[in-house]
C-alpha atoms as a PDB file:
ATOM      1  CA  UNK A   1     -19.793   5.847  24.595  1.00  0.00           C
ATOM      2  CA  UNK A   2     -16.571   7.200  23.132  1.00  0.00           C
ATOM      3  CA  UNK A   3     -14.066   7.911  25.774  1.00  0.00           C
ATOM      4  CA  UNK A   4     -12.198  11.531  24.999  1.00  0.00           C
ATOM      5  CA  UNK A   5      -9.855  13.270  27.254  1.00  0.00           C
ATOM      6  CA  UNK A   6     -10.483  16.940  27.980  1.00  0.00           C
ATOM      7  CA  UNK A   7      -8.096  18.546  25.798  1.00  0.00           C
ATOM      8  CA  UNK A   8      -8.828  16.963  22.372  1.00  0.00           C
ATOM      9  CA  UNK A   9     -10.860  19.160  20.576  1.00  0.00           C
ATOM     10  CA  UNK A  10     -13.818  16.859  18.628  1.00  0.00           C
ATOM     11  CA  UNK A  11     -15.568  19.214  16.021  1.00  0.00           C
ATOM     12  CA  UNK A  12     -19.270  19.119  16.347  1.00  0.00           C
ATOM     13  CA  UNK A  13     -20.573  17.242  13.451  1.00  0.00           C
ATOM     14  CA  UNK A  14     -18.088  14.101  13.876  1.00  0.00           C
ATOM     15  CA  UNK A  15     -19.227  10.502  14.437  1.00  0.00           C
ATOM     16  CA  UNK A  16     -17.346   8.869  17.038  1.00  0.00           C
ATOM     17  CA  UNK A  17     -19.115   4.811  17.788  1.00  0.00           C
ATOM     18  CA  UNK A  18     -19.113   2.962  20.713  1.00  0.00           C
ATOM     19  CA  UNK A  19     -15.470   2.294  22.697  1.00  0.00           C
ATOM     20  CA  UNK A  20     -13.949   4.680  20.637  1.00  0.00           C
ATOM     21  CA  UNK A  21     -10.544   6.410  22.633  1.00  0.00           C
ATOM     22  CA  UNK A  22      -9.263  10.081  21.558  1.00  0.00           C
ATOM     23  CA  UNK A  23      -6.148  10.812  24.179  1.00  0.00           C
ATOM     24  CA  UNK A  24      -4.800  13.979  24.881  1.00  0.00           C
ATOM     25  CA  UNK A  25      -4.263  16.685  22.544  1.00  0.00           C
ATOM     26  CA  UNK A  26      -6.162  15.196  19.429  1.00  0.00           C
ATOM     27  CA  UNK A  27      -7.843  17.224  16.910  1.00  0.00           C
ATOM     28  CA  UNK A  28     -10.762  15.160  15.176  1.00  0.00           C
ATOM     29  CA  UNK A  29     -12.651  16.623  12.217  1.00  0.00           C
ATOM     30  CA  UNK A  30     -15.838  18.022  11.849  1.00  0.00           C
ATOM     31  CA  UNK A  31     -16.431  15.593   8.537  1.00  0.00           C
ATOM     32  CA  UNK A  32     -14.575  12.590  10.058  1.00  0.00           C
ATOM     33  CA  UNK A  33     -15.988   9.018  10.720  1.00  0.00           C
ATOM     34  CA  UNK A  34     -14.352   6.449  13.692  1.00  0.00           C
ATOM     35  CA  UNK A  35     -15.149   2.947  13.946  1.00  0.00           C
ATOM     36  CA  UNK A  36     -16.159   0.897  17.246  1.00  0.00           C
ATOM     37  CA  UNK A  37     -12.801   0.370  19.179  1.00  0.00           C
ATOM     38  CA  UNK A  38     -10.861   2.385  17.061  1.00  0.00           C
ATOM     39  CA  UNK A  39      -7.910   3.895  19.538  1.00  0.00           C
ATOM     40  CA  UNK A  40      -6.582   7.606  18.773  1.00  0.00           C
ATOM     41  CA  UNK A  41      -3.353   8.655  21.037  1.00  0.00           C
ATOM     42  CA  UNK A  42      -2.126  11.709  22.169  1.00  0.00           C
ATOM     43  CA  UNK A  43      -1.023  14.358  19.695  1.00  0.00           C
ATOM     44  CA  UNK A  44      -3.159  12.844  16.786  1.00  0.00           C
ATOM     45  CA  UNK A  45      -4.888  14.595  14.071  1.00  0.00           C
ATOM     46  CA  UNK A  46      -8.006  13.230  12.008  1.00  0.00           C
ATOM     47  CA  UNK A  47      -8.723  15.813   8.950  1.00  0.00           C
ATOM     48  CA  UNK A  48     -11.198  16.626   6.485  1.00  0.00           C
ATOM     49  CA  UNK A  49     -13.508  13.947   4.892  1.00  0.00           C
ATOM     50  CA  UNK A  50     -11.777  10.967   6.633  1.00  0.00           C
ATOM     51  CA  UNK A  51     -13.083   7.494   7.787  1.00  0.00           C
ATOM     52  CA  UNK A  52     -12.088   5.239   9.937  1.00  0.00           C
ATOM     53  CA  UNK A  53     -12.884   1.607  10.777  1.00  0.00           C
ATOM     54  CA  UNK A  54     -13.546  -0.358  13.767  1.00  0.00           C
ATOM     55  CA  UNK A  55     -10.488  -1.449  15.759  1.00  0.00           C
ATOM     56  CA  UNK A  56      -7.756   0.333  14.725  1.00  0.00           C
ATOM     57  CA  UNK A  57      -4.423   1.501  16.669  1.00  0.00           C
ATOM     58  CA  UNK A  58      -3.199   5.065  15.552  1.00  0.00           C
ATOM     59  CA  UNK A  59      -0.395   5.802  17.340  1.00  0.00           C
ATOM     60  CA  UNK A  60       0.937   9.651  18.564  1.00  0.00           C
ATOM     61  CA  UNK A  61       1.403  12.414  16.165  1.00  0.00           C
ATOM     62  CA  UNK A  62      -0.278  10.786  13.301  1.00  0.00           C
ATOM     63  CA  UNK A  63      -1.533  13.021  10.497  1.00  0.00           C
ATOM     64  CA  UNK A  64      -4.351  11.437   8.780  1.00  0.00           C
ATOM     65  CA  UNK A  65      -6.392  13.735   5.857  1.00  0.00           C
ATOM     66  CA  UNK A  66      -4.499  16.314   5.645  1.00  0.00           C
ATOM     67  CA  UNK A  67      -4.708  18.011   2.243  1.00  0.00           C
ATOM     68  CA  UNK A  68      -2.874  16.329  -0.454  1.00  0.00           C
ATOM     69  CA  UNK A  69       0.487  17.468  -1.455  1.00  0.00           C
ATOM     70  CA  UNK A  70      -0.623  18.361  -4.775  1.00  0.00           C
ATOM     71  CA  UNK A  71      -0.194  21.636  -6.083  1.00  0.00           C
ATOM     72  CA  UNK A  72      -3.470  20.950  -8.488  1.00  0.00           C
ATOM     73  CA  UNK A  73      -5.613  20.735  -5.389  1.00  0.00           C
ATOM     74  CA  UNK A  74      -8.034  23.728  -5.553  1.00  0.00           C
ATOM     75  CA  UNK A  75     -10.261  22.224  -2.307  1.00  0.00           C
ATOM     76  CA  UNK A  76     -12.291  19.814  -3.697  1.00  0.00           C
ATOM     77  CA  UNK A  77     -14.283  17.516  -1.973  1.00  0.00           C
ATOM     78  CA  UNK A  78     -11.646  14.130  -1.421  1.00  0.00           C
ATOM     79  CA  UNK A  79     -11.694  11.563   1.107  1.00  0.00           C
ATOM     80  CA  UNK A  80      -9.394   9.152   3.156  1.00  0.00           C
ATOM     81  CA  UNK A  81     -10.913   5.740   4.005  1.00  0.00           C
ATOM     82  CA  UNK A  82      -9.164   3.340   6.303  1.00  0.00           C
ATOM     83  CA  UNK A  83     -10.504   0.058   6.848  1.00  0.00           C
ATOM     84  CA  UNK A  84     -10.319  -1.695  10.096  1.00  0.00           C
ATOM     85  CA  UNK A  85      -7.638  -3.713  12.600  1.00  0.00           C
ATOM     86  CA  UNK A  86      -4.713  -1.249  11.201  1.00  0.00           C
ATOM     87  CA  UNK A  87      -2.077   0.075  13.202  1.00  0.00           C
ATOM     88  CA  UNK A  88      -0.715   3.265  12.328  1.00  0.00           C
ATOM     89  CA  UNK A  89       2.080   4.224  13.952  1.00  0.00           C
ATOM     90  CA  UNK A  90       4.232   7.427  15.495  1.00  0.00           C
ATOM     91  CA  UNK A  91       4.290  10.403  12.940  1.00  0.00           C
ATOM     92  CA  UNK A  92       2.401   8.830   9.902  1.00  0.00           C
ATOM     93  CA  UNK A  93       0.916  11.003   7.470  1.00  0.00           C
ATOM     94  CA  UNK A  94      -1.919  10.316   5.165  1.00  0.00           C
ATOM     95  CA  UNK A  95      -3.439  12.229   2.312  1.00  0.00           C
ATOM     96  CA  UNK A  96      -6.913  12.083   0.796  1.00  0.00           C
ATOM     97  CA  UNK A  97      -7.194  11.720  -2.806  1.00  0.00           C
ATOM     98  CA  UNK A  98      -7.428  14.752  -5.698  1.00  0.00           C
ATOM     99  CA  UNK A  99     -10.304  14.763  -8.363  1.00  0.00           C
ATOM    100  CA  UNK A 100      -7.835  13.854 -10.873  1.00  0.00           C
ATOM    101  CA  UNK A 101      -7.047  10.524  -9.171  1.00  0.00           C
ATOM    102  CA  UNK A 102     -10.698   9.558  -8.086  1.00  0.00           C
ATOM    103  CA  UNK A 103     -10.846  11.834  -5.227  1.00  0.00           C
ATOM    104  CA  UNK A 104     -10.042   9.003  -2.735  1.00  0.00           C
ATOM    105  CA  UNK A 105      -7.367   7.280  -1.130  1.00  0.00           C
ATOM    106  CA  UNK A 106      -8.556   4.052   0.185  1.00  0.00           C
ATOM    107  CA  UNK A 107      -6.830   1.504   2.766  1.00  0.00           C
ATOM    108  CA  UNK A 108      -7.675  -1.874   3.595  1.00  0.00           C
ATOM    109  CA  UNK A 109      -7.838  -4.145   6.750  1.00  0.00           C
ATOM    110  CA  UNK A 110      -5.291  -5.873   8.800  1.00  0.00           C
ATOM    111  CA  UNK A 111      -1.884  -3.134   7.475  1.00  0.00           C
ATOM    112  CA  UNK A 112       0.473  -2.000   9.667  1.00  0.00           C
ATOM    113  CA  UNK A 113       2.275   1.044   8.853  1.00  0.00           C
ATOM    114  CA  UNK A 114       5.440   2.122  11.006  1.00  0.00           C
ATOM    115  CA  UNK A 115       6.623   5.130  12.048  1.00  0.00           C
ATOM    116  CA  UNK A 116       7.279   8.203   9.446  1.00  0.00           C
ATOM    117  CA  UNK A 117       5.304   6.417   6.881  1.00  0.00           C
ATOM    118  CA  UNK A 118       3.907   8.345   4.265  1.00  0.00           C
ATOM    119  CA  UNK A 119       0.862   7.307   1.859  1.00  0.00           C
ATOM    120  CA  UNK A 120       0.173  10.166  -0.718  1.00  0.00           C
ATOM    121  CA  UNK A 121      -2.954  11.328  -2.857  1.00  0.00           C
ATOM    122  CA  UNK A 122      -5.021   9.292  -4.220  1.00  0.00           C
ATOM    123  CA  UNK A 123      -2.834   5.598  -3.422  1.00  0.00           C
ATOM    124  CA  UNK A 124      -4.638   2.279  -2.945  1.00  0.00           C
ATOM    125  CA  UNK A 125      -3.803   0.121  -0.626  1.00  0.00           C
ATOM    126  CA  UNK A 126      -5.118  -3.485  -0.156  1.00  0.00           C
ATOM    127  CA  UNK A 127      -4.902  -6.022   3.045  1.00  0.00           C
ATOM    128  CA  UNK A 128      -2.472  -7.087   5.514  1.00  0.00           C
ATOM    129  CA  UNK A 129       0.578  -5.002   4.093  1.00  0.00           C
ATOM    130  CA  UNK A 130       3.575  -4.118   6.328  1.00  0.00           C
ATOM    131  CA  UNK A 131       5.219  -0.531   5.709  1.00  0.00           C
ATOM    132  CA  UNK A 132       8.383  -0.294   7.146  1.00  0.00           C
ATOM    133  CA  UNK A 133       9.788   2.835   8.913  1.00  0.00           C
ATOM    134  CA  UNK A 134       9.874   6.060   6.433  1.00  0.00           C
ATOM    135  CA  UNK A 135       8.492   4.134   3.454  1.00  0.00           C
ATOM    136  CA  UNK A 136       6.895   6.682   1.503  1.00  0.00           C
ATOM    137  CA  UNK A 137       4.323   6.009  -1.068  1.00  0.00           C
ATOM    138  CA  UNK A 138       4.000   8.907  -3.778  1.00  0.00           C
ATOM    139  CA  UNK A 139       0.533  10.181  -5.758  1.00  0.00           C
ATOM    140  CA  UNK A 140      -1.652   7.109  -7.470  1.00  0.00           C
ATOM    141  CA  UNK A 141       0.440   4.177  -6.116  1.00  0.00           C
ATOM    142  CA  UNK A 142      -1.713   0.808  -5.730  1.00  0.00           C
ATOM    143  CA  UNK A 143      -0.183  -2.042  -2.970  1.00  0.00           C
ATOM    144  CA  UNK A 144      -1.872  -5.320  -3.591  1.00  0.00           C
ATOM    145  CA  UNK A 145      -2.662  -7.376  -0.607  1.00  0.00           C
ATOM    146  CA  UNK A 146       0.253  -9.084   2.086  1.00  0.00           C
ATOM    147  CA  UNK A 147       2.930  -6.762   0.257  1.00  0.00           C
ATOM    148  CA  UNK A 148       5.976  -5.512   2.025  1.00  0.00           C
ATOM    149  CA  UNK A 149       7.558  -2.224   1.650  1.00  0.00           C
ATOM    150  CA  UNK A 150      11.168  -1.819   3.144  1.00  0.00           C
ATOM    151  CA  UNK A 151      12.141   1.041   5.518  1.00  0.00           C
ATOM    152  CA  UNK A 152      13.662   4.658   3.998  1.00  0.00           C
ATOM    153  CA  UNK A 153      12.301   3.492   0.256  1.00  0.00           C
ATOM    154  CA  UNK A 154      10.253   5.028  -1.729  1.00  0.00           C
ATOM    155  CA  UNK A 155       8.007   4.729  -4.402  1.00  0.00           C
ATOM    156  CA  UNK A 156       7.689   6.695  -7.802  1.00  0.00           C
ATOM    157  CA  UNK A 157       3.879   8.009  -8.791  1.00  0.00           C
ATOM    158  CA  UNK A 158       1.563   5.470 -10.926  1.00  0.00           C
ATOM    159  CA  UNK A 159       3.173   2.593  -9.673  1.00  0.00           C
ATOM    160  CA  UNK A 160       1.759  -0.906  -8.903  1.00  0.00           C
ATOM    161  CA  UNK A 161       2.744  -3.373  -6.462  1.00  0.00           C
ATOM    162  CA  UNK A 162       1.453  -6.762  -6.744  1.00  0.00           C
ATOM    163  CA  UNK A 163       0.090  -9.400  -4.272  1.00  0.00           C
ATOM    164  CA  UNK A 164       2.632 -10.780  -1.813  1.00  0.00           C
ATOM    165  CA  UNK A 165       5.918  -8.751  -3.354  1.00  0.00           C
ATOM    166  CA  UNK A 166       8.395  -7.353  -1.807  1.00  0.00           C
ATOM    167  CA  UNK A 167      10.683  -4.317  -1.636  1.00  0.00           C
ATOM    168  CA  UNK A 168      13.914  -4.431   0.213  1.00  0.00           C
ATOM    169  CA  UNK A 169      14.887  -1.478   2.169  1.00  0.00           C
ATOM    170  CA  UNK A 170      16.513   1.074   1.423  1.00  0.00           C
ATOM    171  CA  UNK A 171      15.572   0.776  -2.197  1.00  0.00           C
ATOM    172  CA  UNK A 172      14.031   3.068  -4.701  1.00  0.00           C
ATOM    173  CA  UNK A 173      11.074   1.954  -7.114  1.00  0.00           C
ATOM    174  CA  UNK A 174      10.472   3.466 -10.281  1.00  0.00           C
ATOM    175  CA  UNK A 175       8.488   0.708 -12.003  1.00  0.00           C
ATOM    176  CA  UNK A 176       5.918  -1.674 -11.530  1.00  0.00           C
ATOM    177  CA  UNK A 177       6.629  -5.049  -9.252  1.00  0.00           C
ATOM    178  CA  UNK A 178       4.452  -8.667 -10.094  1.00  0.00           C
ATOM    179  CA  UNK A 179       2.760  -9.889  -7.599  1.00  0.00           C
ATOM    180  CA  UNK A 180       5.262 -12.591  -5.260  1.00  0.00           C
ATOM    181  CA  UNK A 181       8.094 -11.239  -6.805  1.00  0.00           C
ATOM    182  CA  UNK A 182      11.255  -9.700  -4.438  1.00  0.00           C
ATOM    183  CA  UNK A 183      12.727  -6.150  -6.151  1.00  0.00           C
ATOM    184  CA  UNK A 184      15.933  -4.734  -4.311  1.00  0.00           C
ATOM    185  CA  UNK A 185      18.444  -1.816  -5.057  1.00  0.00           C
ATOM    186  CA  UNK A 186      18.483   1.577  -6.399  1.00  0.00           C
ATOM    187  CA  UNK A 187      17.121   1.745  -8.797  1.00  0.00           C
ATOM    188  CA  UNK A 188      15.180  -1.424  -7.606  1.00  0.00           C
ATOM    189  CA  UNK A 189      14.999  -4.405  -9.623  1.00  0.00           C
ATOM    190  CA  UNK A 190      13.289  -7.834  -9.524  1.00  0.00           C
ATOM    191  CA  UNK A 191      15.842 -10.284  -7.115  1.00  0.00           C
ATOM    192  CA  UNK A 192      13.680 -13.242  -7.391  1.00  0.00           C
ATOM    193  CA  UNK A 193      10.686 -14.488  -6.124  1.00  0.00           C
ATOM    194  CA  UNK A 194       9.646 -13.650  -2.460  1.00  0.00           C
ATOM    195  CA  UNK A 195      10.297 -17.097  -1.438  1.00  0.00           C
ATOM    196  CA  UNK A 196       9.863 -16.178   2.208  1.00  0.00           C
ATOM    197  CA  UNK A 197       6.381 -14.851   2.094  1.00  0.00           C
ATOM    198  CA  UNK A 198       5.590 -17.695  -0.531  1.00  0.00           C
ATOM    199  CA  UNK A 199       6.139 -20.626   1.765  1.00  0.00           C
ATOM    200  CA  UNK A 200       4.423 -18.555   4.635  1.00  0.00           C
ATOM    201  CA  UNK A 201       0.847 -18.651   2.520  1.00  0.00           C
ATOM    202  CA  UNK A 202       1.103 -21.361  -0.504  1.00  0.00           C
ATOM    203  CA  UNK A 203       1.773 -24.617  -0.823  1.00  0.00           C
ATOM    204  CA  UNK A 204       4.666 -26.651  -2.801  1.00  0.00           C
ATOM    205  CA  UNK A 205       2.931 -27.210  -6.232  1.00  0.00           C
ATOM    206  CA  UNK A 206       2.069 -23.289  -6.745  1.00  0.00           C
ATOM    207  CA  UNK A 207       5.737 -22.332  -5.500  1.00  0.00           C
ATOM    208  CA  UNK A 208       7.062 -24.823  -8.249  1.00  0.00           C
ATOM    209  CA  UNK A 209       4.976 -23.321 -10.637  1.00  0.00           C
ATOM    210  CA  UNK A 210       6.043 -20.073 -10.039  1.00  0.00           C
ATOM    211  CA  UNK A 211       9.391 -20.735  -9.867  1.00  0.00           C
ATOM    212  CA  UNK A 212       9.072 -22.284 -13.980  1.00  0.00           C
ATOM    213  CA  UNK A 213       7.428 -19.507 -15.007  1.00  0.00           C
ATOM    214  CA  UNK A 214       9.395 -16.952 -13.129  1.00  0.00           C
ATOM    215  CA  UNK A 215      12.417 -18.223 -14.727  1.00  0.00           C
ATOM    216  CA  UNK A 216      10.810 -18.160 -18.909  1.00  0.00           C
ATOM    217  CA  UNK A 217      10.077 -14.844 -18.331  1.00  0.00           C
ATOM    218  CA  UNK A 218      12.677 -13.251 -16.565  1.00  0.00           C
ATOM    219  CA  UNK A 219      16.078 -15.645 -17.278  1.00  0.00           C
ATOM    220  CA  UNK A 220      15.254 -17.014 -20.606  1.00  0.00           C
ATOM    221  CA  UNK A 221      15.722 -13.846 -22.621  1.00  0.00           C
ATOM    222  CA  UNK A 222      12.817 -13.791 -24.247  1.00  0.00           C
ATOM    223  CA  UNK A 223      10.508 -10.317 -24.592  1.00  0.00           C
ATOM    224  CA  UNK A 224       8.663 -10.548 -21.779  1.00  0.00           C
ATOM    225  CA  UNK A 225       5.421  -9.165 -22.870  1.00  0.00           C
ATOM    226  CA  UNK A 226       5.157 -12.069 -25.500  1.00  0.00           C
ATOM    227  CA  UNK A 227       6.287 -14.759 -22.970  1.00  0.00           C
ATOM    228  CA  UNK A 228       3.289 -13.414 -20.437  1.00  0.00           C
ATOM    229  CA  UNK A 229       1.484 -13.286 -23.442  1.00  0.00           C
ATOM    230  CA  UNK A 230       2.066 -17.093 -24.221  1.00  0.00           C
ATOM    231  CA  UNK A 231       1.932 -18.232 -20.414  1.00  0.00           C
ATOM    232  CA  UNK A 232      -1.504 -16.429 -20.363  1.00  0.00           C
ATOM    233  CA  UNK A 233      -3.124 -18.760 -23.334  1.00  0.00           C
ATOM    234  CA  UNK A 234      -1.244 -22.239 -21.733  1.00  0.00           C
ATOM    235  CA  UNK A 235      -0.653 -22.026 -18.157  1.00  0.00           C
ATOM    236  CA  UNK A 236      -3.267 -23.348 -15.602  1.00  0.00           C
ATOM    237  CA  UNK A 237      -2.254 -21.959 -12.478  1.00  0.00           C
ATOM    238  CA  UNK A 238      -3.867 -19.500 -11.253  1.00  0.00           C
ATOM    239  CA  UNK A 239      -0.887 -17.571  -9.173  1.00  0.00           C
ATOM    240  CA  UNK A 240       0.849 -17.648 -13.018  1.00  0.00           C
ATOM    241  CA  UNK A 241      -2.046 -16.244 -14.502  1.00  0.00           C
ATOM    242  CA  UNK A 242      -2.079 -13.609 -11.758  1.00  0.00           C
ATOM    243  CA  UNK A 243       1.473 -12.839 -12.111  1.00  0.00           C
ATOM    244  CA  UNK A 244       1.470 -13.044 -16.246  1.00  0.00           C
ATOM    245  CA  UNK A 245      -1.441 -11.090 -16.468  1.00  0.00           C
ATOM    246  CA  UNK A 246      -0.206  -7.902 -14.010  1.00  0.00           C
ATOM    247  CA  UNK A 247       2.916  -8.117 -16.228  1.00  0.00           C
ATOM    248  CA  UNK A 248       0.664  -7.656 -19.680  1.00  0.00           C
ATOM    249  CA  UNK A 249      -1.389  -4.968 -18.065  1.00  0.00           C
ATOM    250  CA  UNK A 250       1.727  -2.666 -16.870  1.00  0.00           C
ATOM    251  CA  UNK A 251       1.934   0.620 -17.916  1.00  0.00           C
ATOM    252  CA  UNK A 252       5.312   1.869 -16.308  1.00  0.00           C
ATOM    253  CA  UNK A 253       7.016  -1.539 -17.583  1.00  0.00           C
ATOM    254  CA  UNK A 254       8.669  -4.089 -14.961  1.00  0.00           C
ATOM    255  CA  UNK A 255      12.435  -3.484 -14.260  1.00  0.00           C
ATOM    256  CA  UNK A 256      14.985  -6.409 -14.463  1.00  0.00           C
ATOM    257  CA  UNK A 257      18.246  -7.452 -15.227  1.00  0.00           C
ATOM    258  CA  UNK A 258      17.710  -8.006 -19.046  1.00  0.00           C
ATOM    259  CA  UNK A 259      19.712 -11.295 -20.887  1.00  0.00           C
ATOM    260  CA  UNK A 260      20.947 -11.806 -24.290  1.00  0.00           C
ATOM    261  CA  UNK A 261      18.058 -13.663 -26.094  1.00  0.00           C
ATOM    262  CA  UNK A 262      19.153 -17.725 -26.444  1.00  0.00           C
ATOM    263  CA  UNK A 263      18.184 -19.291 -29.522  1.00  0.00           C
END
């Protein structure tokens, strides 16, 4: 049985499974949907059409559902999903997608997201991502899986961030990051590979090949769309294809520090 204090107010109509914890103060949808073990502390509030996995941590004063902050919203019917084992923390807020965007935000497993964060309309995020304090995701962004966000940055509408990348803090992101690339500054720009996370997760002979193809298509001054374009048809690695093909498929273009083209 769910365990609820007396002063959270659960809206008949909302599924609450086994071990489920709502702490003081909570407000919990009518529409909503709480995994086993999922804990819910004080001061929390679960809007609208929102689900919720099994075993997650939301922390005080979290906002999760809340009408998108989208001035085409007309009160549609959008949802939030969360996956399961996230932890949410102090004063996060949420929003559910709008019909232009697919009328869904959707989160994965295994994320934590620290205090302040902010994930807009209609954003995509995959599995075992760390948001830093007052990272703020705007309208449509998509975070790959094991990406890192910096504290106080934020991120522009439409963009993509690929596997295992990672933006510093304090930085501002207008433009599309490859997956296990590093992107710093304001605006942000690629820094390198994200050697760190590489070595936590591959092994020597995919860092290597990284590293040769990082450095034909962002330090030989070369166009870049016809050097992905190239890798695509020779390379064999698969973490090169990855990266080459995310490149090829941006729409809001990948920002670095551009070199005269070497004969």
């Amino acid at each position: 049985m769910p365990k609820i204090h007396p002063s959270a107010i659960v809206e008949e109509g909302a599924l609450l499974e086994a071990n489920v914890e709502v702490g003081a103060f909570c407000f919990i949808s009518k529409n909503a949907k709480i995994g086993e073990g999922t804990k819910i502390a004080q001061g929390s509030h679960i809007y609208g059409n929102t689900t919720i996995g099994k075993y997650n941590e939301i922390f005080s004063h979290a906002v999760l559902g809340s009408i998108p902050q989208d001035l085409k919203y007309a009160g549609e019917e959008v949802e939030l999903i969360i996956g399961d084992y996230n932890k949410i923390r102090e004063f996060t807020l949420f929003n559910p997608g709008t019909l232009g965007g697919g009328s869904q935000t959707v989160i994965g497993n295994h994320n934590l997201f620290m205090g302040y964060v902010h994930v807009g309309h209609d954003v995509h995020i995959g599995n075992h991502c760390i948001l830093a304090n007052a990272a703020t995701l705007a309208g449509h962004v998509e975070l790959g899986s094991y990406a890192v966000i910096g504290g106080m940055t934020p991120v522009h509408q439409f963009v993509k961030i690929g596997d295992f990348a990672m933006i510093a803090g304090a930085s501002a992101l207008s433009q599309d990051i490859p997956p296990f690339c590093l992107a710093e500054g304001n605006r942000a720009i690629l820094r390198g590979l994200n050697l760190n996370g590489l070595r936590r997760h591959f092994e020597r002979p995919d860092i290597d090949a990284l590293r040769g193809a990082y450095r034909k298509l962002f330090e030989a001054g070369k166009p870049l769309q016809e050097v992905a374009s190239t890798l695509l048809e020779s390379e064999g690695n698969d973490k090169v294809i990855q990266m080459c093909r995310f490149i090829v498929d941006s729409t809001r273009g990948i920002p670095f520090e551009r070199k005269n083209n070497v004969e």
